[in-house]
PDB file of N, CA and C in Angstrom:
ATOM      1  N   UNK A   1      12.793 -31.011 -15.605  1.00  0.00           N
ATOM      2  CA  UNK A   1      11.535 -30.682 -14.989  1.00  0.00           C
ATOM      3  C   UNK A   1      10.429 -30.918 -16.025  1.00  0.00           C
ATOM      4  N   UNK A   2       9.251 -31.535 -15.736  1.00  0.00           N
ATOM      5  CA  UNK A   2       8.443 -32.040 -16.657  1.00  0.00           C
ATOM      6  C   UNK A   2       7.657 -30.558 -16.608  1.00  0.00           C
ATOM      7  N   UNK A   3       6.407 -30.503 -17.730  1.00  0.00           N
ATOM      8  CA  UNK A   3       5.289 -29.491 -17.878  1.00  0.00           C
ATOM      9  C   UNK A   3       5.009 -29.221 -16.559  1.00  0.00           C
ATOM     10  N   UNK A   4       4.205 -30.955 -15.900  1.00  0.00           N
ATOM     11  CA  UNK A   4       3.323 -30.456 -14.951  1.00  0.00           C
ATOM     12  C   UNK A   4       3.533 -29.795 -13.660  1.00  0.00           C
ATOM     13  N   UNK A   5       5.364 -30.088 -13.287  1.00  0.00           N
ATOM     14  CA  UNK A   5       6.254 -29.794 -12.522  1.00  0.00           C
ATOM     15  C   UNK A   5       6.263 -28.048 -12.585  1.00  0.00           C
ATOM     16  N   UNK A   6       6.542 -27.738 -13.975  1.00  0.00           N
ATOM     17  CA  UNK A   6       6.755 -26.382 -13.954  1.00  0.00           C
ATOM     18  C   UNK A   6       5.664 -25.491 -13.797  1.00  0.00           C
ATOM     19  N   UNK A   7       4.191 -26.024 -14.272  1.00  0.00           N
ATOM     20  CA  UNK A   7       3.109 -25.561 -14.076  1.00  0.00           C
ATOM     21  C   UNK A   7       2.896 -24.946 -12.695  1.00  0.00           C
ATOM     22  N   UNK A   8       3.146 -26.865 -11.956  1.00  0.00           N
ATOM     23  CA  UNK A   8       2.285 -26.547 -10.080  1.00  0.00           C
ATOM     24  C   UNK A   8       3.530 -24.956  -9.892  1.00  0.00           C
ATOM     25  N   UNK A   9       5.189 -25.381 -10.090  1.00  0.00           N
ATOM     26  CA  UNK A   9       5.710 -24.433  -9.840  1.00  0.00           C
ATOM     27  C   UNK A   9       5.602 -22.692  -9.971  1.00  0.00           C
ATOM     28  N   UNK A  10       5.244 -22.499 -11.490  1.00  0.00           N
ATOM     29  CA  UNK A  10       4.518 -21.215 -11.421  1.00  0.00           C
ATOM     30  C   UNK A  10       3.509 -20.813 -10.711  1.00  0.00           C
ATOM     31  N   UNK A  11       2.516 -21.582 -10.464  1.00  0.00           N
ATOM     32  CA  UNK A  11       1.115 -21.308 -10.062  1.00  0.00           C
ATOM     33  C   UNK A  11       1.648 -21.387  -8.059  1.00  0.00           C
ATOM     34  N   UNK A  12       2.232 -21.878  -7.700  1.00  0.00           N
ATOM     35  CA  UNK A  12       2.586 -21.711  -6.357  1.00  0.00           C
ATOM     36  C   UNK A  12       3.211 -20.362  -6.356  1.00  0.00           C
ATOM     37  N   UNK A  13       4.191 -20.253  -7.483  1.00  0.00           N
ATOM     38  CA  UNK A  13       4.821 -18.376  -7.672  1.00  0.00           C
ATOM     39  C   UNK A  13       3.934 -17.780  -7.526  1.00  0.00           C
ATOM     40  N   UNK A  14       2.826 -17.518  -8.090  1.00  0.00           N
ATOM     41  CA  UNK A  14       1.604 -16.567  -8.103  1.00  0.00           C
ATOM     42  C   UNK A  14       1.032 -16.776  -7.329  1.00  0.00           C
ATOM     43  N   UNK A  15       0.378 -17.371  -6.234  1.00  0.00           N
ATOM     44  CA  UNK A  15       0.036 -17.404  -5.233  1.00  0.00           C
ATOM     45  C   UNK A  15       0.821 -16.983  -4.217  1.00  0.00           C
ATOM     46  N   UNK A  16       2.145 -17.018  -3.844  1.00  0.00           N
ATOM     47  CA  UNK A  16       3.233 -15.945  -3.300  1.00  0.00           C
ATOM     48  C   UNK A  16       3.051 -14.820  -3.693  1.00  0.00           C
ATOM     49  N   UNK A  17       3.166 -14.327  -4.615  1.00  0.00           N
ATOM     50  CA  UNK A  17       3.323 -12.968  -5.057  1.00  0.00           C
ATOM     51  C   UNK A  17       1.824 -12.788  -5.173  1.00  0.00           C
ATOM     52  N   UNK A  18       0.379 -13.129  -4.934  1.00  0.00           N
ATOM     53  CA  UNK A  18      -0.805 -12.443  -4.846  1.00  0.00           C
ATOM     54  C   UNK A  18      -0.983 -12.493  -3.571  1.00  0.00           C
ATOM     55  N   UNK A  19      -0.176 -13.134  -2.441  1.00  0.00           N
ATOM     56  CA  UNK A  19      -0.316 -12.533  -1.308  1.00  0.00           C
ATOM     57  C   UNK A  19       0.704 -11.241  -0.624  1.00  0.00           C
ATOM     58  N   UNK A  20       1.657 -11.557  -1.552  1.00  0.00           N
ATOM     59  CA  UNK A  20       2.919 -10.416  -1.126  1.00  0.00           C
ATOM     60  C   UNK A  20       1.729  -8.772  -1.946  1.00  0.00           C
ATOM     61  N   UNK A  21       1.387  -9.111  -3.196  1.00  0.00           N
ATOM     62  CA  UNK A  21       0.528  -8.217  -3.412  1.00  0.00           C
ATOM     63  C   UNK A  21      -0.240  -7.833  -2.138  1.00  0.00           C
ATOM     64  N   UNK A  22      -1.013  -8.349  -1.357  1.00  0.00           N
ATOM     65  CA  UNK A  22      -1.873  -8.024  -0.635  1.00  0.00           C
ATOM     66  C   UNK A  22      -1.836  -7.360   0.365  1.00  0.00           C
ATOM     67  N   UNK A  23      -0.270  -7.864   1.041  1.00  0.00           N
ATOM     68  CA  UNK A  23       0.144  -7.535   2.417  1.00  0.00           C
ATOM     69  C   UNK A  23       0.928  -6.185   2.054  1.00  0.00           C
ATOM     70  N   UNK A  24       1.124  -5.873   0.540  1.00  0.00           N
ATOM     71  CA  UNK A  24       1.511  -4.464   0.125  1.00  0.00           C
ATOM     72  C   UNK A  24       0.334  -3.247  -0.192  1.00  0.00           C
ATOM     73  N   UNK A  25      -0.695  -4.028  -0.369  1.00  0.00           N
ATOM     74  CA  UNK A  25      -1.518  -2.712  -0.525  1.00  0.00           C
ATOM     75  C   UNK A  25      -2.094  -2.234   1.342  1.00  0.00           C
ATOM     76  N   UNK A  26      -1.822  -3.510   1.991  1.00  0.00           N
ATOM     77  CA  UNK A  26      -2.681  -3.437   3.269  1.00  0.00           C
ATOM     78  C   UNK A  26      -1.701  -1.929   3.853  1.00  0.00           C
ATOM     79  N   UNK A  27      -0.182  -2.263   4.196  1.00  0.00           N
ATOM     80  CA  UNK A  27       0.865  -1.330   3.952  1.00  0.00           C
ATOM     81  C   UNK A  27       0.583  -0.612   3.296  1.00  0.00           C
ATOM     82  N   UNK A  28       0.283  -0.053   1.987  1.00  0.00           N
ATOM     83  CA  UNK A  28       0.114   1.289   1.521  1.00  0.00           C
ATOM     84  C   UNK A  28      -1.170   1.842   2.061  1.00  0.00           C
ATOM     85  N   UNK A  29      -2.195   1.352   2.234  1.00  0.00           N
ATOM     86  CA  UNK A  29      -3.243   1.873   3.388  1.00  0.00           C
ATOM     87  C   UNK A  29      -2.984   2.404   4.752  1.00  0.00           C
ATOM     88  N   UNK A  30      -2.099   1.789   5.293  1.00  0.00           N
ATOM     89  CA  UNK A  30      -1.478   2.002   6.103  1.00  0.00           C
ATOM     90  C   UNK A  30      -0.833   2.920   6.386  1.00  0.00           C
ATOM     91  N   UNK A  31      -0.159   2.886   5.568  1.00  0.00           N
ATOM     92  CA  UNK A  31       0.861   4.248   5.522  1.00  0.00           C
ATOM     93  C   UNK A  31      -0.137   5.307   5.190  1.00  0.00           C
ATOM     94  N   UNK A  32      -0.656   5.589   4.360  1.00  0.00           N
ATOM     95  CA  UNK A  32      -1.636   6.809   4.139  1.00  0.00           C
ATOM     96  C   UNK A  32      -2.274   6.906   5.150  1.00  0.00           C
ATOM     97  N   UNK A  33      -2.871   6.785   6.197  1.00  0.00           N
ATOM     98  CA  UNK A  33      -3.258   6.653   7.081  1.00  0.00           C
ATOM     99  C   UNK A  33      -2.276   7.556   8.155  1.00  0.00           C
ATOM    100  N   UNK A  34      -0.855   6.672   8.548  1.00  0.00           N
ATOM    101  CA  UNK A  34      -0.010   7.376   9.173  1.00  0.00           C
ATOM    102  C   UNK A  34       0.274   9.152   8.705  1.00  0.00           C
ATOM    103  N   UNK A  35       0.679   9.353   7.585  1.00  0.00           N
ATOM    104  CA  UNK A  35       0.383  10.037   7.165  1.00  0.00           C
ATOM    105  C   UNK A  35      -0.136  11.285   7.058  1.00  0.00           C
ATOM    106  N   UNK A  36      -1.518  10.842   6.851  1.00  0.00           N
ATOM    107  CA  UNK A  36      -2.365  12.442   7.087  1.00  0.00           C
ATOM    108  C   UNK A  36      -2.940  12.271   8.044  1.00  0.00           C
ATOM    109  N   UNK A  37      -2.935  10.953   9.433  1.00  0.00           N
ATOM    110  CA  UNK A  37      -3.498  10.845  10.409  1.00  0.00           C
ATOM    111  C   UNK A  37      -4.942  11.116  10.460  1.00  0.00           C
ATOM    112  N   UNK A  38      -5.354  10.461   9.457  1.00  0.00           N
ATOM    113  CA  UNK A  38      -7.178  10.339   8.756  1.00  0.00           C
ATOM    114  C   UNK A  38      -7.690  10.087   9.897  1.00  0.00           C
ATOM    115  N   UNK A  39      -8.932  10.562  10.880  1.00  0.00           N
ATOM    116  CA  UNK A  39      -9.709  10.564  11.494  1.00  0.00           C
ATOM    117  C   UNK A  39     -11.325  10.042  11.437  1.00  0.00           C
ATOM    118  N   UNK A  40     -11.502   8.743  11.357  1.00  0.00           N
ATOM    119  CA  UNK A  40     -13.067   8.472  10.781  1.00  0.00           C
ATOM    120  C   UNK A  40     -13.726   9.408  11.390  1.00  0.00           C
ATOM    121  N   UNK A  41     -15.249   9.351  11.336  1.00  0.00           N
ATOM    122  CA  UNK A  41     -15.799   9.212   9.992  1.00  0.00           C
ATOM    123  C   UNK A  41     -15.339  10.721   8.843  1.00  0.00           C
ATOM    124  N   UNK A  42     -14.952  11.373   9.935  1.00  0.00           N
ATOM    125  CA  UNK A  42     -15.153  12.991   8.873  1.00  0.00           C
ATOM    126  C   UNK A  42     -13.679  13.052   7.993  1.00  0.00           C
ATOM    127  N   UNK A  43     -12.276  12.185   8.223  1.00  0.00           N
ATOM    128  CA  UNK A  43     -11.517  12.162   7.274  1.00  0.00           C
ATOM    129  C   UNK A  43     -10.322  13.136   7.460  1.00  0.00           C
ATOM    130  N   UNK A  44     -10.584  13.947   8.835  1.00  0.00           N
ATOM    131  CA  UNK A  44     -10.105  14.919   8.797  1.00  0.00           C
ATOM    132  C   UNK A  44      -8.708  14.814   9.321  1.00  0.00           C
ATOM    133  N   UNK A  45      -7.633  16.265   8.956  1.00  0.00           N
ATOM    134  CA  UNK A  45      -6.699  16.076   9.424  1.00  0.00           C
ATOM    135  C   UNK A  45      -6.223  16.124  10.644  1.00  0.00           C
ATOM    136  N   UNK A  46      -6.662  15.534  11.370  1.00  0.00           N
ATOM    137  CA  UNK A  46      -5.699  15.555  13.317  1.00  0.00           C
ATOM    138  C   UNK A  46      -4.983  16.383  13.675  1.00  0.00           C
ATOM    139  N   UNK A  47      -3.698  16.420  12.642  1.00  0.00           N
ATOM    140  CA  UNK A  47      -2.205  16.705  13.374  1.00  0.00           C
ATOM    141  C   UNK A  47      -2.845  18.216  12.756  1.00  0.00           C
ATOM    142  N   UNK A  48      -3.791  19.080  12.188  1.00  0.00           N
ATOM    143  CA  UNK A  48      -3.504  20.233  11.999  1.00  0.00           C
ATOM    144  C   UNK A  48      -2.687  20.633  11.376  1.00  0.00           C
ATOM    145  N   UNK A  49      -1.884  19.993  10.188  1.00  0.00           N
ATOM    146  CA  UNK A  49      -0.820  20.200   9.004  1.00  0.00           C
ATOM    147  C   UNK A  49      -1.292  21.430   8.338  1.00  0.00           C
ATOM    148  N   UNK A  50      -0.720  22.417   7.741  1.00  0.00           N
ATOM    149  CA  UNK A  50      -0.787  23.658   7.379  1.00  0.00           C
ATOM    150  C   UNK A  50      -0.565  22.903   5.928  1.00  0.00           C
ATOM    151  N   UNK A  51      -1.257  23.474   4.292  1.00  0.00           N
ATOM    152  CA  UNK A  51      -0.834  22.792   3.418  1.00  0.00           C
ATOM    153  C   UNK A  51       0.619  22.612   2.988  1.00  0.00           C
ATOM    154  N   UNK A  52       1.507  24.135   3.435  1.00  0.00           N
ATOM    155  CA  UNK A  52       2.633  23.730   3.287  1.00  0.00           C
ATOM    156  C   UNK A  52       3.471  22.696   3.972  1.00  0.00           C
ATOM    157  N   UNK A  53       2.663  22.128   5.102  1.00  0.00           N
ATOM    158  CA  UNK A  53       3.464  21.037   5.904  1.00  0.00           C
ATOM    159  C   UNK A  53       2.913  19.580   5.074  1.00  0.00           C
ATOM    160  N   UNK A  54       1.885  20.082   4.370  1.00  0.00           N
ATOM    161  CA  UNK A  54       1.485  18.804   3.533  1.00  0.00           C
ATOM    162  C   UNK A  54       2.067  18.105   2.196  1.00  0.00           C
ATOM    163  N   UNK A  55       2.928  19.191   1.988  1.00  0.00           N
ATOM    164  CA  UNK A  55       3.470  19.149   0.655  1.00  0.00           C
ATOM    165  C   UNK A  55       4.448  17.978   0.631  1.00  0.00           C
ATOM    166  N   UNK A  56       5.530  17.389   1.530  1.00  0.00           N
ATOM    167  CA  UNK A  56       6.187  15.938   1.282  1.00  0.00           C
ATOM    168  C   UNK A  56       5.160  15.016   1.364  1.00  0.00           C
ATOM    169  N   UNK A  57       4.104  15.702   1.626  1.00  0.00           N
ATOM    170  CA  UNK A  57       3.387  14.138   2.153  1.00  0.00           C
ATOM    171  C   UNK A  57       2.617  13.454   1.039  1.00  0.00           C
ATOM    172  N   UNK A  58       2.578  14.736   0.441  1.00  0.00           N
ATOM    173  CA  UNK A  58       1.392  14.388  -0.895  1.00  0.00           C
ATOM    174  C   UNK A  58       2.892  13.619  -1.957  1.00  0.00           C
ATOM    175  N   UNK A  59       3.834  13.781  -2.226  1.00  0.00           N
ATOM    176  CA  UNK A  59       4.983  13.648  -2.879  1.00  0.00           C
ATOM    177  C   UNK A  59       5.242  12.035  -2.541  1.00  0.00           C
ATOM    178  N   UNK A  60       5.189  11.784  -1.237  1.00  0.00           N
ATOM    179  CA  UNK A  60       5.323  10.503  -0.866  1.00  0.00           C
ATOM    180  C   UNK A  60       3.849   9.178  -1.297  1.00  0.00           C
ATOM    181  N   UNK A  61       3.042  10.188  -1.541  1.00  0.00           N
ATOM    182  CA  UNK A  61       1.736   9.549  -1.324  1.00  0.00           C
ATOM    183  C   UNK A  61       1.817   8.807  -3.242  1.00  0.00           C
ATOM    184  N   UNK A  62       2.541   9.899  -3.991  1.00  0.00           N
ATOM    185  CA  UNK A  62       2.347   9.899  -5.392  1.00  0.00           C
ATOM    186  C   UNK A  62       3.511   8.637  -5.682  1.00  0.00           C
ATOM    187  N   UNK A  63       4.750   8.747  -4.787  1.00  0.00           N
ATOM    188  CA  UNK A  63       5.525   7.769  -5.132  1.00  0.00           C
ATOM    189  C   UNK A  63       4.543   6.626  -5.188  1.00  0.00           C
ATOM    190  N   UNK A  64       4.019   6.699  -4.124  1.00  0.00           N
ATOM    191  CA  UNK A  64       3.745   4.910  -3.218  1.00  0.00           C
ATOM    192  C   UNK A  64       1.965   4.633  -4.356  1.00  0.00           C
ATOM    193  N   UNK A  65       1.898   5.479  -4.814  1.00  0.00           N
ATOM    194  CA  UNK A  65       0.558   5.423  -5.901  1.00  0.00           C
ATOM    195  C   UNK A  65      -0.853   5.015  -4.243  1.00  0.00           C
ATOM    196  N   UNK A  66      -0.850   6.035  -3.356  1.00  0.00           N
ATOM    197  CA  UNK A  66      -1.740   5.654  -2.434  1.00  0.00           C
ATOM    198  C   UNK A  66      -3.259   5.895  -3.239  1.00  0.00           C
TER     199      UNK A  66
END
């Protein structure tokens, strides 16, 4: 494989993976969303979660770095 071969090849890698980036943060928006069932404009919680019903959620939120 020559330079320029391996070049286009990386640079097509990164362009894969800056869209796989993308379609993962859209998903982690997403999911936070599902979630605490965010309500525009005021943000609020919908489902009426008590904080102790909030507590996996925040745990999940820290995995996923929302």
């Amino acid at each position: 494989m020559t330079e320029n071969e391996l070049i286009t090849k990386q640079q097509l890698e990164i362009e894969m993976l800056r869209k796989k980036i993308a379609i993962a943060d859209d998903c982690r928006r997403d999911l936070y969303k599902v979630l605490f069932n965010i309500g525009a404009p005021l943000n609020d919680n919908k489902l009426l979660y008590s904080k102790e019903q909030l507590k996996p959620f925040f745990k999940i939120v820290d995995i996923f770095d929302l």
